[in-house]
N, C-alpha and C. Protein backbone atom coordinates (compact mmCIF):
# COMPACT_ATOMS: atom_id res chain seq x y z
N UNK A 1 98.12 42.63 35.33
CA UNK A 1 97.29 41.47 35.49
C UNK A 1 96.14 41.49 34.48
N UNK A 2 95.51 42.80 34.08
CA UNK A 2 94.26 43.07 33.48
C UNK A 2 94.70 42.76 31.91
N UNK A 3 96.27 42.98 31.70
CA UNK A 3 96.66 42.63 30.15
C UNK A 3 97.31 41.01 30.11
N UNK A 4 97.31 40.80 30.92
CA UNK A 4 97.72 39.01 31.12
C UNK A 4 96.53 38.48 30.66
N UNK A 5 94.98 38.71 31.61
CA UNK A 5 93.83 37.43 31.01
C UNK A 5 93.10 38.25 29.95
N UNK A 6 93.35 39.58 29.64
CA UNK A 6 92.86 39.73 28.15
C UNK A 6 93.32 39.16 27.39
N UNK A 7 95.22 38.89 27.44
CA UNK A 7 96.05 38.22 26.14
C UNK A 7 95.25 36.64 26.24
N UNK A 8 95.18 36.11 27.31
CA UNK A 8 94.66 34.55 27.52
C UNK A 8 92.96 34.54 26.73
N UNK A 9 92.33 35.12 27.04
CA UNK A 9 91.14 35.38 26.58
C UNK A 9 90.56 35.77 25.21
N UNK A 10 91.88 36.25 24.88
CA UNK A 10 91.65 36.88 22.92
C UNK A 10 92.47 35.92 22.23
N UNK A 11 93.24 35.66 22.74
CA UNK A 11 94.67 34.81 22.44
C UNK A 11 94.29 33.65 21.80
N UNK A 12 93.52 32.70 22.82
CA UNK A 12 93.33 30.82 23.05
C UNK A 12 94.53 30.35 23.51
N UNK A 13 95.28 31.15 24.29
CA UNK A 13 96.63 30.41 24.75
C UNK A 13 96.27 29.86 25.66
N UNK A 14 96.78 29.20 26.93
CA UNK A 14 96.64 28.16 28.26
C UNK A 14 96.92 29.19 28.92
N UNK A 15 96.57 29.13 30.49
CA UNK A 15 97.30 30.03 31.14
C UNK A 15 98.80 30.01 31.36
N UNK A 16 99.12 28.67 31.32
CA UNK A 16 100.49 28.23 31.07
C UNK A 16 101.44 28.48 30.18
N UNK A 17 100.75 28.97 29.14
CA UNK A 17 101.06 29.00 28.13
C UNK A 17 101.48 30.73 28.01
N UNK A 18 101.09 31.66 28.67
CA UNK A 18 101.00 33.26 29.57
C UNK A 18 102.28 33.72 28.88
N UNK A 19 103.02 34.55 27.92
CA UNK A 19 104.35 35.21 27.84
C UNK A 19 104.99 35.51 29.14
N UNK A 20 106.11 35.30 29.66
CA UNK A 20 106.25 35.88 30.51
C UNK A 20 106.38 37.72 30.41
N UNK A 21 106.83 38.01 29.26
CA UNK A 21 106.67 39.95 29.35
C UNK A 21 105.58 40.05 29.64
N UNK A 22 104.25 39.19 30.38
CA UNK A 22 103.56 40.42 30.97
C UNK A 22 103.46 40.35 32.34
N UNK A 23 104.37 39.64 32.64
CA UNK A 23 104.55 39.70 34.59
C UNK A 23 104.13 38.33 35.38
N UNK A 24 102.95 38.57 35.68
CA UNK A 24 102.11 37.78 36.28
C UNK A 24 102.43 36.31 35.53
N UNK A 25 102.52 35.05 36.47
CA UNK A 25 103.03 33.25 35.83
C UNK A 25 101.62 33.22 35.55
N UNK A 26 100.86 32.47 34.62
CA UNK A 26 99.86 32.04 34.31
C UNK A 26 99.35 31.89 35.14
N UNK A 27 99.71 30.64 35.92
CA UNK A 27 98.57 30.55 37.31
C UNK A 27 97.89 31.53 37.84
N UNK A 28 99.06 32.18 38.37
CA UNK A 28 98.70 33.63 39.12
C UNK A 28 97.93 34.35 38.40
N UNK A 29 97.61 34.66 37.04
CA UNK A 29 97.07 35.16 36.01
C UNK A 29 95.30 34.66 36.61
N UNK A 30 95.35 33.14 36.17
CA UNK A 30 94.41 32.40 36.53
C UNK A 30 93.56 32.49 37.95
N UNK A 31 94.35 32.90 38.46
CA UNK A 31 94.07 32.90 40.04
C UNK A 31 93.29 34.14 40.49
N UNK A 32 94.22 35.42 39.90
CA UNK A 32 93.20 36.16 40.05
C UNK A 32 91.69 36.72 39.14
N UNK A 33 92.00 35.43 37.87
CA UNK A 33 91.23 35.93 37.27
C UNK A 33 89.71 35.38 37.79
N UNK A 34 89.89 34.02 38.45
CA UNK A 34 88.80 33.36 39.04
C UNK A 34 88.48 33.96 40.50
N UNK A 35 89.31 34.84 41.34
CA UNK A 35 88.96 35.83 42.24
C UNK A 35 87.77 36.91 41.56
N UNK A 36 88.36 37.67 40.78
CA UNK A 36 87.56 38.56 40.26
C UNK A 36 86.17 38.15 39.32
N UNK A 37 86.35 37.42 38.75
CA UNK A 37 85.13 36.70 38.28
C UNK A 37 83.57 36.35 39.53
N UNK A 38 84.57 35.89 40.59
CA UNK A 38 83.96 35.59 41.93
C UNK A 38 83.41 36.63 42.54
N UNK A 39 84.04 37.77 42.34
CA UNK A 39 83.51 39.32 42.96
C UNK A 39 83.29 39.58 42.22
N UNK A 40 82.99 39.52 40.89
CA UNK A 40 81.45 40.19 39.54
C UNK A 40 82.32 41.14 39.17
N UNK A 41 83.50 41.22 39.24
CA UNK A 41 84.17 42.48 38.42
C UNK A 41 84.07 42.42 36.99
N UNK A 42 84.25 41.72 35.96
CA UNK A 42 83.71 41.72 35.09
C UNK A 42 81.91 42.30 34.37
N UNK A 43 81.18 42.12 35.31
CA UNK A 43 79.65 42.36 35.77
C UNK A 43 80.02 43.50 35.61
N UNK A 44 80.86 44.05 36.62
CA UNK A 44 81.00 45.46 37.27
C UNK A 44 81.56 46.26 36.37
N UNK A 45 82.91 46.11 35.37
CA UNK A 45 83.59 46.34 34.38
C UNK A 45 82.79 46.90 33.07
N UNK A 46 82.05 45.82 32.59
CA UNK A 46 80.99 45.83 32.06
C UNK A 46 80.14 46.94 31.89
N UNK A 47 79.56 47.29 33.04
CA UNK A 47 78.06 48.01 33.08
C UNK A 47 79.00 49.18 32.85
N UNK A 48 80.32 49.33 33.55
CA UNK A 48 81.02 51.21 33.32
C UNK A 48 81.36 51.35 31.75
N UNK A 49 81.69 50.31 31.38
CA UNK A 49 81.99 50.99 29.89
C UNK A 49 81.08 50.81 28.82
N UNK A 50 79.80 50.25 29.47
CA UNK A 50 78.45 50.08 28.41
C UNK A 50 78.38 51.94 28.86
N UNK A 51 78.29 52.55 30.38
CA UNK A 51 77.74 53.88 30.94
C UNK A 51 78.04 54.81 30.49
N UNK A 52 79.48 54.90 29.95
CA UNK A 52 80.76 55.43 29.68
C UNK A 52 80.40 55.92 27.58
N UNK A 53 80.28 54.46 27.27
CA UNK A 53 80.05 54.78 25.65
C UNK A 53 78.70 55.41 25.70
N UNK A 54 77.74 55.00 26.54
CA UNK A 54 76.05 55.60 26.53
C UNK A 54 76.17 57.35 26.41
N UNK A 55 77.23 57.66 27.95
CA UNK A 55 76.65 59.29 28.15
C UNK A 55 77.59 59.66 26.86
N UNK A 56 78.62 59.03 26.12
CA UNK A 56 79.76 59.96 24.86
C UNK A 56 78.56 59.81 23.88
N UNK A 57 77.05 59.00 23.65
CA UNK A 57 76.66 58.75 22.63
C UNK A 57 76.95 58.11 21.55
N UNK A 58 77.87 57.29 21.93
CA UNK A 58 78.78 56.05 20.94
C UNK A 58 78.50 54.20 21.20
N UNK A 59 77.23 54.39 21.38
CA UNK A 59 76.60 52.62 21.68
C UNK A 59 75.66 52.79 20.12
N UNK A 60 75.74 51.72 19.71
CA UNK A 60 74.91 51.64 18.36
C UNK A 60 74.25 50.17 18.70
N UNK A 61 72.93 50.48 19.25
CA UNK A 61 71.86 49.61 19.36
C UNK A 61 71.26 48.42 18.62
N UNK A 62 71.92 48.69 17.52
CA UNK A 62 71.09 48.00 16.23
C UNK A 62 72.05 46.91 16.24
N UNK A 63 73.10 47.14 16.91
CA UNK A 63 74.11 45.56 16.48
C UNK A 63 74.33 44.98 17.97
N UNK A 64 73.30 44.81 19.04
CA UNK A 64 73.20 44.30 20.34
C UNK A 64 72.56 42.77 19.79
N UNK A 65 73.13 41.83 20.99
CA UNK A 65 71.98 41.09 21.01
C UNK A 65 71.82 40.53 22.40
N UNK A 66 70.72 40.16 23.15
CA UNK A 66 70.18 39.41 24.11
C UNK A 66 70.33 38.17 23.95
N UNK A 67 71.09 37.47 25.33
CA UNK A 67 71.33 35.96 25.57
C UNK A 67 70.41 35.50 27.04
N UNK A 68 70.44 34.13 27.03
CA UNK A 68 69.88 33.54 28.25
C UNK A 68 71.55 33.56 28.68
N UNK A 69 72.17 34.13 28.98
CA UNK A 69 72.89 34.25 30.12
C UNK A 69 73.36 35.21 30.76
N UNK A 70 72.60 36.29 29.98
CA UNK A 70 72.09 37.49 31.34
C UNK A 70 70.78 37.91 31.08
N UNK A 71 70.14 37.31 30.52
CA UNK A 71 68.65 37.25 30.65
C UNK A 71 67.93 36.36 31.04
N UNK A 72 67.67 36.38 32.47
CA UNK A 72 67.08 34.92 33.10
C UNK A 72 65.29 35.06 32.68
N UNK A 73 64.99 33.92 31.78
CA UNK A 73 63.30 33.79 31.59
C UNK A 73 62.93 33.28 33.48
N UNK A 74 61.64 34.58 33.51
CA UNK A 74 60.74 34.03 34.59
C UNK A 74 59.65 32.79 34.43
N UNK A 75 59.40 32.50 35.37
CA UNK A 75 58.42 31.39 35.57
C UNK A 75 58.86 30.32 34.73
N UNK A 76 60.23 29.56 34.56
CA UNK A 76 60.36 29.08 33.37
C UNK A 76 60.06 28.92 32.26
N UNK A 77 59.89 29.96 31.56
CA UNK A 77 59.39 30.76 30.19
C UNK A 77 60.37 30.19 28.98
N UNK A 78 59.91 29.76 27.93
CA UNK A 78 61.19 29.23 26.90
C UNK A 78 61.82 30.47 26.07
């Protein structure tokens, strides 16, 4: 399932559009991908392999950047 909405996601294919060699019908692809999205697994996904490259010492800082969409401004701040 986890190599179904990466292919959709790197790809630009439809979900419909899904190979079948990787199992899962598009929908179903789709389906759970908007489950997990819904339970922050991605969020969650995320923070382990930012944790993961941190303790090997393999994050290179200098090529990060900060967005307003995981950086919420307080007090409505621009």
């Amino acid at each position: 399932m986890l190599a179904a909405i990466i292919f959709v996601a790197t790809s630009g294919c439809t979900w419909r559009q899904l190979p079948p060699s990787f199992g899962p019908s598009g929908p179903t692809a789709h389906r759970r991908f908007t489950e997990w999205s819904k339970a922050r697994v991605w969020t969650t996904l995320h923070r382990l392999v930012l944790d993961e490259l941190g303790s090997r010492g393999e994050l290179d800082w200098s090529r990060c950047a900060i967005d307003s969409v995981n950086t919420r401004a307080l007090k409505g701040g621009t």
